[in-house]
C-alpha atoms as a PDB file:
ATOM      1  CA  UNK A   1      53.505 -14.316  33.473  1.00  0.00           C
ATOM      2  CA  UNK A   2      50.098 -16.215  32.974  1.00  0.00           C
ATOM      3  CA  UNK A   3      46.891 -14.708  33.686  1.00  0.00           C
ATOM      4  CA  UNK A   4      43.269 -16.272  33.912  1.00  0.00           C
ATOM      5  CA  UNK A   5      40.110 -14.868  32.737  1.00  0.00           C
ATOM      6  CA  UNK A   6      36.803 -15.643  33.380  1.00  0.00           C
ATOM      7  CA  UNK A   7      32.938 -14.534  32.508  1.00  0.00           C
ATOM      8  CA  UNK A   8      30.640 -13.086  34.440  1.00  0.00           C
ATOM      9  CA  UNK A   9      27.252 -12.236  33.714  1.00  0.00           C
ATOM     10  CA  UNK A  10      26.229  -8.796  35.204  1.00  0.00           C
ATOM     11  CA  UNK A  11      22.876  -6.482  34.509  1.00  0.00           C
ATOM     12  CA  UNK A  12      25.813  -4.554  32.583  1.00  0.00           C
ATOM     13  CA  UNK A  13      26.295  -7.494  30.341  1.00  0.00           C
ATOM     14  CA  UNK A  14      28.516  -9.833  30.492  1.00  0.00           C
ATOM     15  CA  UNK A  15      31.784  -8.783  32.370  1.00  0.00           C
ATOM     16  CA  UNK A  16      35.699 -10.824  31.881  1.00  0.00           C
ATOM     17  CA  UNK A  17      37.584 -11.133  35.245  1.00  0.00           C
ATOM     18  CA  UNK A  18      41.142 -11.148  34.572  1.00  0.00           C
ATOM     19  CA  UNK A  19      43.821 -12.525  37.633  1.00  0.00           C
ATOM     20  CA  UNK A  20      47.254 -13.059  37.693  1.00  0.00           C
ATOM     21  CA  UNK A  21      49.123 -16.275  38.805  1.00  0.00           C
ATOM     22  CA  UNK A  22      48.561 -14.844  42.741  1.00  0.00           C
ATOM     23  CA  UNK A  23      45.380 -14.455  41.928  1.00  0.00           C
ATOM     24  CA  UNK A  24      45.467 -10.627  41.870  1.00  0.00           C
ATOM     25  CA  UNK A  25      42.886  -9.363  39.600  1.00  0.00           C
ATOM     26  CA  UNK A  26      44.157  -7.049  37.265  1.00  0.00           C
ATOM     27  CA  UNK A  27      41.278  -6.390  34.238  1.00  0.00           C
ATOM     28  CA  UNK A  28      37.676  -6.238  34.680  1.00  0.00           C
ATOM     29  CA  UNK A  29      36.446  -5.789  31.100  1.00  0.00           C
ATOM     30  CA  UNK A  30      32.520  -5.115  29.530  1.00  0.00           C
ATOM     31  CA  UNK A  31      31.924  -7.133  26.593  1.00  0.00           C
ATOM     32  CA  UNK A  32      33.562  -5.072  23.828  1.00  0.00           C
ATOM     33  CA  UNK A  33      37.142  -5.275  25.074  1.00  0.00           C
ATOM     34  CA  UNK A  34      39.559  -8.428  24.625  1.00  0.00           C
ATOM     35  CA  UNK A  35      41.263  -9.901  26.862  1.00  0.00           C
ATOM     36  CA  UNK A  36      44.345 -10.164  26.331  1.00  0.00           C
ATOM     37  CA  UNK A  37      45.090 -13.057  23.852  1.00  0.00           C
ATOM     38  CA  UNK A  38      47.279 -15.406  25.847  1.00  0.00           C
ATOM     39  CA  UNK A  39      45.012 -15.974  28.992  1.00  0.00           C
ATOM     40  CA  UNK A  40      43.991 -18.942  30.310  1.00  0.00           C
ATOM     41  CA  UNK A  41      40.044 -19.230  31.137  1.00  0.00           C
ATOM     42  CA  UNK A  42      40.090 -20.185  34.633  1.00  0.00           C
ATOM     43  CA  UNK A  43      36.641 -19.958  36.113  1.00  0.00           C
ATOM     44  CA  UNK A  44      37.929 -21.625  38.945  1.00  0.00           C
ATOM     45  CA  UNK A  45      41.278 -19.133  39.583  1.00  0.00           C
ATOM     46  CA  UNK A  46      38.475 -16.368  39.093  1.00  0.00           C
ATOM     47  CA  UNK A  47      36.117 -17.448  41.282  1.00  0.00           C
ATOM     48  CA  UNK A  48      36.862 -14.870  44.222  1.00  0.00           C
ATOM     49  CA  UNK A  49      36.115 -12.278  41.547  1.00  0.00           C
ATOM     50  CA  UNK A  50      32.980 -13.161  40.116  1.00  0.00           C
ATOM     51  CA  UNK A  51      31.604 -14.105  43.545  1.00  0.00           C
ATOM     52  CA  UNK A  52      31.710 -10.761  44.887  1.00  0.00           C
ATOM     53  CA  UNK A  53      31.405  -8.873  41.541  1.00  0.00           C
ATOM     54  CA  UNK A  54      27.769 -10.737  41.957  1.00  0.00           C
ATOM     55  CA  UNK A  55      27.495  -9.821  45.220  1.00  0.00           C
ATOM     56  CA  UNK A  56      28.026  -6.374  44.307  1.00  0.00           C
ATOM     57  CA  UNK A  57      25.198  -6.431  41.953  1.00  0.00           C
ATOM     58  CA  UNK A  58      23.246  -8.523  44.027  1.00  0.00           C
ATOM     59  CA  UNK A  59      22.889  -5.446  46.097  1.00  0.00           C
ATOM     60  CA  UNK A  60      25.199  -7.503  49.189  1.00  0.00           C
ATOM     61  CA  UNK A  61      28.561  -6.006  48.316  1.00  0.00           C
ATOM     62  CA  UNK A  62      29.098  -2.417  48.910  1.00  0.00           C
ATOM     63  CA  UNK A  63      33.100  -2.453  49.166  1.00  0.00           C
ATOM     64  CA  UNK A  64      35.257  -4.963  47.313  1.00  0.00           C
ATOM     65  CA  UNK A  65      38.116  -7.371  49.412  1.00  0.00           C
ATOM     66  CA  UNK A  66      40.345  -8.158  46.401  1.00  0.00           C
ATOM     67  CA  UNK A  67      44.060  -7.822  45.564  1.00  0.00           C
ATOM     68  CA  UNK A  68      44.403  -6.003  42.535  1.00  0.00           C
ATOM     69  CA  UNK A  69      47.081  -5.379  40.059  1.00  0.00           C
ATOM     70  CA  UNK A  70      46.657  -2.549  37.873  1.00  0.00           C
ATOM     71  CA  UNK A  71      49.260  -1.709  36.037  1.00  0.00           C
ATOM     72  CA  UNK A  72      49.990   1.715  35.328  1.00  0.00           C
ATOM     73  CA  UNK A  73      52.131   4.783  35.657  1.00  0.00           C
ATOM     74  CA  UNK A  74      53.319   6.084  39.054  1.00  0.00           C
ATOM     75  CA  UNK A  75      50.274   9.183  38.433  1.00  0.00           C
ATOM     76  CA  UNK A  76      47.718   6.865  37.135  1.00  0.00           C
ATOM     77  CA  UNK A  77      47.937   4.146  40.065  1.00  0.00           C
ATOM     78  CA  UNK A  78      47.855   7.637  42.439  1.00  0.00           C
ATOM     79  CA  UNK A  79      44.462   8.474  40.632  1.00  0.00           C
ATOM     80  CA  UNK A  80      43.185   4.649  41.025  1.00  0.00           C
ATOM     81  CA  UNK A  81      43.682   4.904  44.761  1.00  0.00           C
ATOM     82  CA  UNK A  82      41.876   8.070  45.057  1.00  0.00           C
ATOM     83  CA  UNK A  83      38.995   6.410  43.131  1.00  0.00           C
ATOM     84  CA  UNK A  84      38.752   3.550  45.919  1.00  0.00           C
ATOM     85  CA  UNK A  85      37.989   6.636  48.319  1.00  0.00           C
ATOM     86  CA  UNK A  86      34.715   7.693  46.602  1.00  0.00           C
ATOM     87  CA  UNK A  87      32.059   6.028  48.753  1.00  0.00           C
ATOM     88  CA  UNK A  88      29.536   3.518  47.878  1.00  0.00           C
ATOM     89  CA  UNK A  89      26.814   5.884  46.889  1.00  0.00           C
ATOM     90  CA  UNK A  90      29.105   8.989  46.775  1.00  0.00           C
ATOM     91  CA  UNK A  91      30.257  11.123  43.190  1.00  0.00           C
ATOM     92  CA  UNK A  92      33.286  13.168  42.612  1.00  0.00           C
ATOM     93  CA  UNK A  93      34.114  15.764  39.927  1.00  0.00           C
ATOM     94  CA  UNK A  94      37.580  15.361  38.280  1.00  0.00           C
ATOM     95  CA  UNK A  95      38.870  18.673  39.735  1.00  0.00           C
ATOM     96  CA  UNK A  96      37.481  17.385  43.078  1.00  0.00           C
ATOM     97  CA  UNK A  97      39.980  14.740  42.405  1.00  0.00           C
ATOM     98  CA  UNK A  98      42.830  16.358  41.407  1.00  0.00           C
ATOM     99  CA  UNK A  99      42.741  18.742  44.383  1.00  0.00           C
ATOM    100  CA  UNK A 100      42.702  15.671  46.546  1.00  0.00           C
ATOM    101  CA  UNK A 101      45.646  14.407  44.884  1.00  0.00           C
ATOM    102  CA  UNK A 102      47.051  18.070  45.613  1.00  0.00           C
ATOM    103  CA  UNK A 103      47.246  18.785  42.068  1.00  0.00           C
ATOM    104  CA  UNK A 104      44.623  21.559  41.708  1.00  0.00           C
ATOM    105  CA  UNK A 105      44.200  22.243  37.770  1.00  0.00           C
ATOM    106  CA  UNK A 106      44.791  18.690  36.862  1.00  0.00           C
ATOM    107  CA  UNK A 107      41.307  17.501  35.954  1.00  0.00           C
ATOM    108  CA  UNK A 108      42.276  16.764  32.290  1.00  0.00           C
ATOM    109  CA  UNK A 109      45.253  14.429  33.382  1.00  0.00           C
ATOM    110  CA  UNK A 110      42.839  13.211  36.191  1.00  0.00           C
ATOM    111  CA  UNK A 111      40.095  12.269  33.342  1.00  0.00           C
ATOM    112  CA  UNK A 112      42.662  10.835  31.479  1.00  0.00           C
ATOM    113  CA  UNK A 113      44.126   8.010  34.149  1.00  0.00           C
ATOM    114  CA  UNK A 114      40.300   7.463  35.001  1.00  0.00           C
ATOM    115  CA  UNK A 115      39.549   6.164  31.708  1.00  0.00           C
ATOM    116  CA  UNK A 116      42.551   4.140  31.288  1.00  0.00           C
ATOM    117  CA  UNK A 117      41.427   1.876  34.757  1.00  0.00           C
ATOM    118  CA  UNK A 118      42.033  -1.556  34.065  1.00  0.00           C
ATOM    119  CA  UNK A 119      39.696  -2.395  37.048  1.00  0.00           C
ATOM    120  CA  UNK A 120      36.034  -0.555  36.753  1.00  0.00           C
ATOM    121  CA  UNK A 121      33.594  -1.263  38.733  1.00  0.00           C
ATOM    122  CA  UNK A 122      35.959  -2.123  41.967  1.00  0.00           C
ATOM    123  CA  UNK A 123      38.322   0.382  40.983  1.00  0.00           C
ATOM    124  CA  UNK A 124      35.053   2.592  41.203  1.00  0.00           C
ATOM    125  CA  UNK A 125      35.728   5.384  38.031  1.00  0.00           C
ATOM    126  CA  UNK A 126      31.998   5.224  37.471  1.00  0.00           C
ATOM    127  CA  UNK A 127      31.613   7.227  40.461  1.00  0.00           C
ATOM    128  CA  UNK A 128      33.213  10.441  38.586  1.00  0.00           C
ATOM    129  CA  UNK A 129      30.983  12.676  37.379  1.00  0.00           C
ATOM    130  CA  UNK A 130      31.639  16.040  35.937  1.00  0.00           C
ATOM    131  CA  UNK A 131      31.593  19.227  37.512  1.00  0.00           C
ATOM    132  CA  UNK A 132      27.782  19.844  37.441  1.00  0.00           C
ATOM    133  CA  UNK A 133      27.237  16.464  38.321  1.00  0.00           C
ATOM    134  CA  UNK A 134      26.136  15.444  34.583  1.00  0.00           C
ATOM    135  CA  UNK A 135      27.253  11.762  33.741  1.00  0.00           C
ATOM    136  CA  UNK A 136      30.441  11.949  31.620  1.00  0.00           C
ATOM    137  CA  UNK A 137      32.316   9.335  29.510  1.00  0.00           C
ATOM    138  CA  UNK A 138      32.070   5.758  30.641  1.00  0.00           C
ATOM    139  CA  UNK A 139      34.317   2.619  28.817  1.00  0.00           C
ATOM    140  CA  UNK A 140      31.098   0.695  29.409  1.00  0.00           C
ATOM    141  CA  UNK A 141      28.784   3.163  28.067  1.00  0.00           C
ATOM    142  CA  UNK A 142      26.117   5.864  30.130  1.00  0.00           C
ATOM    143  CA  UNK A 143      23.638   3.094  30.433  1.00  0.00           C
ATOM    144  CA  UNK A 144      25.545   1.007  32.286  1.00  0.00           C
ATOM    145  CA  UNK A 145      27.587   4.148  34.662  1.00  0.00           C
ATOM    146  CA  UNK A 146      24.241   4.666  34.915  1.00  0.00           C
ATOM    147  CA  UNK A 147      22.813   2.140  36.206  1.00  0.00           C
ATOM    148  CA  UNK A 148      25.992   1.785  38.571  1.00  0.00           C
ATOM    149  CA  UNK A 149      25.581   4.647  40.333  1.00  0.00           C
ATOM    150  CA  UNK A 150      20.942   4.106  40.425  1.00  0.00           C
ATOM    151  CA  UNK A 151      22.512   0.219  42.315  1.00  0.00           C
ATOM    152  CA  UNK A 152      24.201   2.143  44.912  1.00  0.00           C
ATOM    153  CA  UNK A 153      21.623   4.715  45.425  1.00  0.00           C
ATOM    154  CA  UNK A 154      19.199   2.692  46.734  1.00  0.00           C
ATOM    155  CA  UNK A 155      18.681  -1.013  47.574  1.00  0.00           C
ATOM    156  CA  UNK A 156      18.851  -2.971  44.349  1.00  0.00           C
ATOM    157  CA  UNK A 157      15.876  -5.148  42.746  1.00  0.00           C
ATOM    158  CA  UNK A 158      18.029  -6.570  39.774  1.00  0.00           C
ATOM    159  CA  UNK A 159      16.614  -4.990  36.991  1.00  0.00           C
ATOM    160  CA  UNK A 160      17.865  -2.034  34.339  1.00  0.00           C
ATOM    161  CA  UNK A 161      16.616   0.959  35.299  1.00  0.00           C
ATOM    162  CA  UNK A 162      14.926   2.890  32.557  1.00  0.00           C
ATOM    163  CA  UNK A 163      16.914   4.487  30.001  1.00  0.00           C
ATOM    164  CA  UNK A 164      14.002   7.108  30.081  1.00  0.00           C
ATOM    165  CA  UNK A 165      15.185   8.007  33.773  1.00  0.00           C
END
């Protein structure tokens, strides 16, 4: 199957969109992952992507209309749609999580399909927090969950927010 990937350029740093040949999108990596070798670069099959992960940042995009392909295990694609219920502006705990997936005492497993999502950002994992609401693990680093979660707190003016805050 060929995939396309594409670059976008994001307050988080740059960002690669990866689609499918339906134009699915089905990796959204930060700059220090690969993608995957024997992609295409497409701007143009990516376009849908990067338009509203802009939006997004832009402060104009509060839910994302995609179709997405993660793959994953039966579990971890459970998790991943549990993640898409977290509001815009909203944090869950991982044992919040696993109790909502009716697996009460799961929170390990439940951290453990978070960090494998393919699709962050509009697969929203940044939105977990741990149980006493301290920022936790992040594949694009705390300054960037960060600044994720300050974006959806309140309206947006483009710019980092300190790393002091």
């Amino acid at each position: 199957m060929t995939t396309y990937a594409s670059s976008i350029d994001t307050p988080v740093g740059p960002l690669t969109a990866v689609v499918d040949e339906s134009g699915a999108l089905t990796h959204l990596l930060f700059a220090h992952q690969a993608a995957p070798a024997d992609a295409a670069w497409s701007a143009e099959r990516c376009a849908p992507v990067a338009a509203q992960v802009r939006e997004y940042f832009a402060g104009e995009r509060s839910e994302f209309d995609l179709p997405l392909a993660p793959a994953g295990s039966a579990f971890q694609q459970q998790v991943w749609r549990e993640l898409r219920g977290i509001g815009f502006g909203e944090t869950a705990g991982y044992g919040e999580l696993a109790s909502r997936l009716g697996r009460a005492g799961s929170a390990r497993a439940v951290g453990r399909a978070n960090a494998t999502n393919p699709i962050p950002i509009v697969i929203p994992c940044h939105r977990v927090v741990g149980a006493d609401g301290s920022l936790t693990g992040y594949a694009g680093g705390l300054l960037a969950k960060r600044l994720l979660l300050a974006l959806e707190s309140r309206p947006f003016a483009g710019t980092l927010p300190s790393e002091r805050s």
